[in-house]
C-alpha atoms as a PDB file:
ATOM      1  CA  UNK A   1      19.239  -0.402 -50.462  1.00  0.00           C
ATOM      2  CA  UNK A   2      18.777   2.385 -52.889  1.00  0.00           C
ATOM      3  CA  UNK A   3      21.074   5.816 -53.147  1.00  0.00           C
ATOM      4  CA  UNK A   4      18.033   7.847 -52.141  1.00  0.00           C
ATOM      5  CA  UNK A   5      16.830   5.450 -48.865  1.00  0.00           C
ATOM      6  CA  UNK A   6      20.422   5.735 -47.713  1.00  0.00           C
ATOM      7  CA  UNK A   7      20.860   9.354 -48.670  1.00  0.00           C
ATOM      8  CA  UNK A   8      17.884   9.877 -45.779  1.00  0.00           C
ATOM      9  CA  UNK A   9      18.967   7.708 -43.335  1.00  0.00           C
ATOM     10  CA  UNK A  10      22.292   9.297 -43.627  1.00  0.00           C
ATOM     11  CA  UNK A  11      20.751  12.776 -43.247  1.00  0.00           C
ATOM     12  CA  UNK A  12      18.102  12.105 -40.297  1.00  0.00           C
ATOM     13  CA  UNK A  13      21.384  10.332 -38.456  1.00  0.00           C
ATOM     14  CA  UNK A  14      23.407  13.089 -39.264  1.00  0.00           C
ATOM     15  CA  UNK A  15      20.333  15.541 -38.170  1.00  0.00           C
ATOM     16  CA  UNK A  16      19.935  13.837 -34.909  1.00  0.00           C
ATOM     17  CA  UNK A  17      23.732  13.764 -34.176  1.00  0.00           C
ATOM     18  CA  UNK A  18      23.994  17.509 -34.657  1.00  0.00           C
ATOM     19  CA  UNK A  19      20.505  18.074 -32.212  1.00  0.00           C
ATOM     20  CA  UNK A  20      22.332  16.024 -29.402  1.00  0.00           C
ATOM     21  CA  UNK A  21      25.552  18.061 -29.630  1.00  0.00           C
ATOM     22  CA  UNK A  22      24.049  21.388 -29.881  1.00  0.00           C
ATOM     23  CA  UNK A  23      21.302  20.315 -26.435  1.00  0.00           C
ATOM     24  CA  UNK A  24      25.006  19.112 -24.775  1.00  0.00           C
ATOM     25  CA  UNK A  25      27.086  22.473 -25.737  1.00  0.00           C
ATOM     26  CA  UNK A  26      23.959  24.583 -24.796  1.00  0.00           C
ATOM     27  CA  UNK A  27      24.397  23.372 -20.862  1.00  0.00           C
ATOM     28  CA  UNK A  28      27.709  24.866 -20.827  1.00  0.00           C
ATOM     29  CA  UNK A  29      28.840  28.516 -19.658  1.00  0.00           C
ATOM     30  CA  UNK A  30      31.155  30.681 -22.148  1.00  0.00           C
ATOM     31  CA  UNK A  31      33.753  29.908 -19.781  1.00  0.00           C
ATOM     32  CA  UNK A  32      33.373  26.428 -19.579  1.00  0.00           C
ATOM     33  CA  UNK A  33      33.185  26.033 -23.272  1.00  0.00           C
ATOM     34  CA  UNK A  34      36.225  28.042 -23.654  1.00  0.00           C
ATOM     35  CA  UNK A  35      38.356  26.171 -21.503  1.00  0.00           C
ATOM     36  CA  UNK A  36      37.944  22.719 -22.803  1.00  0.00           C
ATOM     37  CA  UNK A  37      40.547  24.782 -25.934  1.00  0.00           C
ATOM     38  CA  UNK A  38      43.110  25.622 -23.570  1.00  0.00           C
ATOM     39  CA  UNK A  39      42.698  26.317 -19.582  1.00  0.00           C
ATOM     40  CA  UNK A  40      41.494  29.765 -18.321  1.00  0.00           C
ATOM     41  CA  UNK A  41      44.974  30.682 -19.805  1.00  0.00           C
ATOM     42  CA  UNK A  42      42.788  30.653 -23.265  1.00  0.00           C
ATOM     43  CA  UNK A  43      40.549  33.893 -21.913  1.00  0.00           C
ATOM     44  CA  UNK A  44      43.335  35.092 -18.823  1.00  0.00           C
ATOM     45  CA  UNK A  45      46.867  36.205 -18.225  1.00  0.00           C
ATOM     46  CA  UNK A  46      48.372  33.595 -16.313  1.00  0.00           C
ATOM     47  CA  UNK A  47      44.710  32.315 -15.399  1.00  0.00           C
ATOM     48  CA  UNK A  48      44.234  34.934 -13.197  1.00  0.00           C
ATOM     49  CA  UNK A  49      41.309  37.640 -14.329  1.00  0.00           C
ATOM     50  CA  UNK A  50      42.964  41.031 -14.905  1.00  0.00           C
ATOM     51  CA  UNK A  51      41.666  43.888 -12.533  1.00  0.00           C
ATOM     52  CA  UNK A  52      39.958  45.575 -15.387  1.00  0.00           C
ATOM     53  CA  UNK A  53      39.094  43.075 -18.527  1.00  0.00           C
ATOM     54  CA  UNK A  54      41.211  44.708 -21.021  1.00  0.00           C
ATOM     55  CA  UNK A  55      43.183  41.862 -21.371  1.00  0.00           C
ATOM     56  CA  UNK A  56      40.440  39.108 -21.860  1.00  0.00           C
ATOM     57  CA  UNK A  57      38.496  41.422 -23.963  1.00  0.00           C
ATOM     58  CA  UNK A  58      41.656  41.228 -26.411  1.00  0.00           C
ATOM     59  CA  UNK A  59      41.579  37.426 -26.087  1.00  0.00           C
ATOM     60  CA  UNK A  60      37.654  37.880 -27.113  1.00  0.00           C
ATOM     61  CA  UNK A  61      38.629  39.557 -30.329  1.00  0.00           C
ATOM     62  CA  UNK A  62      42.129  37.684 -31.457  1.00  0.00           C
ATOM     63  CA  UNK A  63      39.767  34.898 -32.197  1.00  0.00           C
ATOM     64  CA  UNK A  64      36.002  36.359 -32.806  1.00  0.00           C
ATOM     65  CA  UNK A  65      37.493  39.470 -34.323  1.00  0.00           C
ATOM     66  CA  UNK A  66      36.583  43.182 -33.324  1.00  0.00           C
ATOM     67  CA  UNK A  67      33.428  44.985 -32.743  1.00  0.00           C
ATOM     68  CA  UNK A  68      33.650  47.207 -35.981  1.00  0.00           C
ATOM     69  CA  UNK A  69      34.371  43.626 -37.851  1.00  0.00           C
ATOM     70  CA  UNK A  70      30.897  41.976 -36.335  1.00  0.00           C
ATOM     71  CA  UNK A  71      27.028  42.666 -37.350  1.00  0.00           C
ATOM     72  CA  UNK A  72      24.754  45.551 -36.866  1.00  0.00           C
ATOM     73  CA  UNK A  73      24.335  44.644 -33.290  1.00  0.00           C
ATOM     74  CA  UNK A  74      27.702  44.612 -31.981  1.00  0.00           C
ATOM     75  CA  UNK A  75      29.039  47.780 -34.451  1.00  0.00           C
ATOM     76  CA  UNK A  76      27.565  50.211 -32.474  1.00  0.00           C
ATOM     77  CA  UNK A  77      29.401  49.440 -29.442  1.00  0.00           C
ATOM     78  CA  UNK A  78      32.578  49.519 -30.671  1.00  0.00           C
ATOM     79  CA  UNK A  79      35.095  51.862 -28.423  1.00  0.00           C
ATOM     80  CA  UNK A  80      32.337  51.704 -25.466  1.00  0.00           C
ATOM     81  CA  UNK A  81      31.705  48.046 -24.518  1.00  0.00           C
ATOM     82  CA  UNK A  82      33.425  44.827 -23.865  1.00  0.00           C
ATOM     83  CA  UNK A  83      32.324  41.609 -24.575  1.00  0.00           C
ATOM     84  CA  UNK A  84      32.258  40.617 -21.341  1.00  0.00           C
ATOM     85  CA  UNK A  85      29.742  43.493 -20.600  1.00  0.00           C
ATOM     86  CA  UNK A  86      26.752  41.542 -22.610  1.00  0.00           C
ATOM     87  CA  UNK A  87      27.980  37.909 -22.602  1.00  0.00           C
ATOM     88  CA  UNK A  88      28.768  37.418 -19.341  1.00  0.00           C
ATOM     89  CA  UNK A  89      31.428  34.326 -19.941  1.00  0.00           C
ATOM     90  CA  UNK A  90      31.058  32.817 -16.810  1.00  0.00           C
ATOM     91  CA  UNK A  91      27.101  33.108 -16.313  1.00  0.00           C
ATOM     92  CA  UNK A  92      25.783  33.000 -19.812  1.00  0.00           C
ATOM     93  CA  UNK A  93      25.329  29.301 -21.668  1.00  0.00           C
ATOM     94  CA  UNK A  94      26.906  28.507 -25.168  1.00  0.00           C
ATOM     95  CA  UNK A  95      24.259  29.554 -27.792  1.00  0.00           C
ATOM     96  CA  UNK A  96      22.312  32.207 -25.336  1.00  0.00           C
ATOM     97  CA  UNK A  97      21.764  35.545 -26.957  1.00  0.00           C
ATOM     98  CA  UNK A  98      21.768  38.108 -24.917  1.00  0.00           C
ATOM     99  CA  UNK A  99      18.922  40.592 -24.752  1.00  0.00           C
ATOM    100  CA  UNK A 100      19.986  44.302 -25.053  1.00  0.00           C
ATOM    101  CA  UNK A 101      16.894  45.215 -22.074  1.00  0.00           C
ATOM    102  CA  UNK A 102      20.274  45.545 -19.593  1.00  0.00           C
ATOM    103  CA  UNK A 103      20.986  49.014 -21.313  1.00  0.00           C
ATOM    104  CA  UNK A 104      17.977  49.511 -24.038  1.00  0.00           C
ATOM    105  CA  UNK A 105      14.152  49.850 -23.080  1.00  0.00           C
ATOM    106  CA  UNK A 106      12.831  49.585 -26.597  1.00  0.00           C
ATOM    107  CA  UNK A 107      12.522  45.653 -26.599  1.00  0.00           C
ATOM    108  CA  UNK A 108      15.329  45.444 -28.675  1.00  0.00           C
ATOM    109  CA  UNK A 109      17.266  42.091 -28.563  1.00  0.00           C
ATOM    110  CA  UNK A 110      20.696  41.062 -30.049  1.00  0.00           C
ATOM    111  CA  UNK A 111      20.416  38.717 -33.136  1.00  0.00           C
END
């Protein structure tokens, strides 16, 4: 077989793989997704939700980073919002973008 024929097979296997992980991860919540890395001890203190989310929001940004750190869309909300208050880990699927409609009647949506 040439370089290029097995260049493309390569690529549309490699293509198809990625499509069939991404349509797997994408039936998962947040929270399930999460704690395949650790237990719900990766997102809460002993596994137990705290009474009022500081704690997981902290977990949120030790590994995705702060607010002020992200795009446009999450900047804004820095000091007023949690994660949790758009991405609703236990409801929301791996992948979903959330729309902003919650708060925001202009049609905006988060990118």
């Amino acid at each position: 077989m040439s370089n290029k024929l097995l260049s493309t097979l390569f690529a549309a296997g490699f293509a198809v793989m990625m499509m069939s992980s991404a349509s797997f991860a994408a039936d998962e919540t947040l929270a399930e997704f999460h704690v395949e890395m650790g237990g719900c001890e990766n997102c809460h203190a002993d596994g137990e939700p705290s009474s009022d989310g500081v704690y997981e929001f902290e977990q949120c940004q030790s590994c995705h980073g702060s607010l002020a750190e992200m795009d446009d869309n999450h900047k804004p909300h820095d000091g007023m919002l949690m994660c949790a208050d758009c991405h609703a880990p236990h409801d929301a699927k791996v992948g979903e973008v959330p729309t902003c409609d919650t708060c925001h009647d202009d049609g905006r949506t988060a990118k």
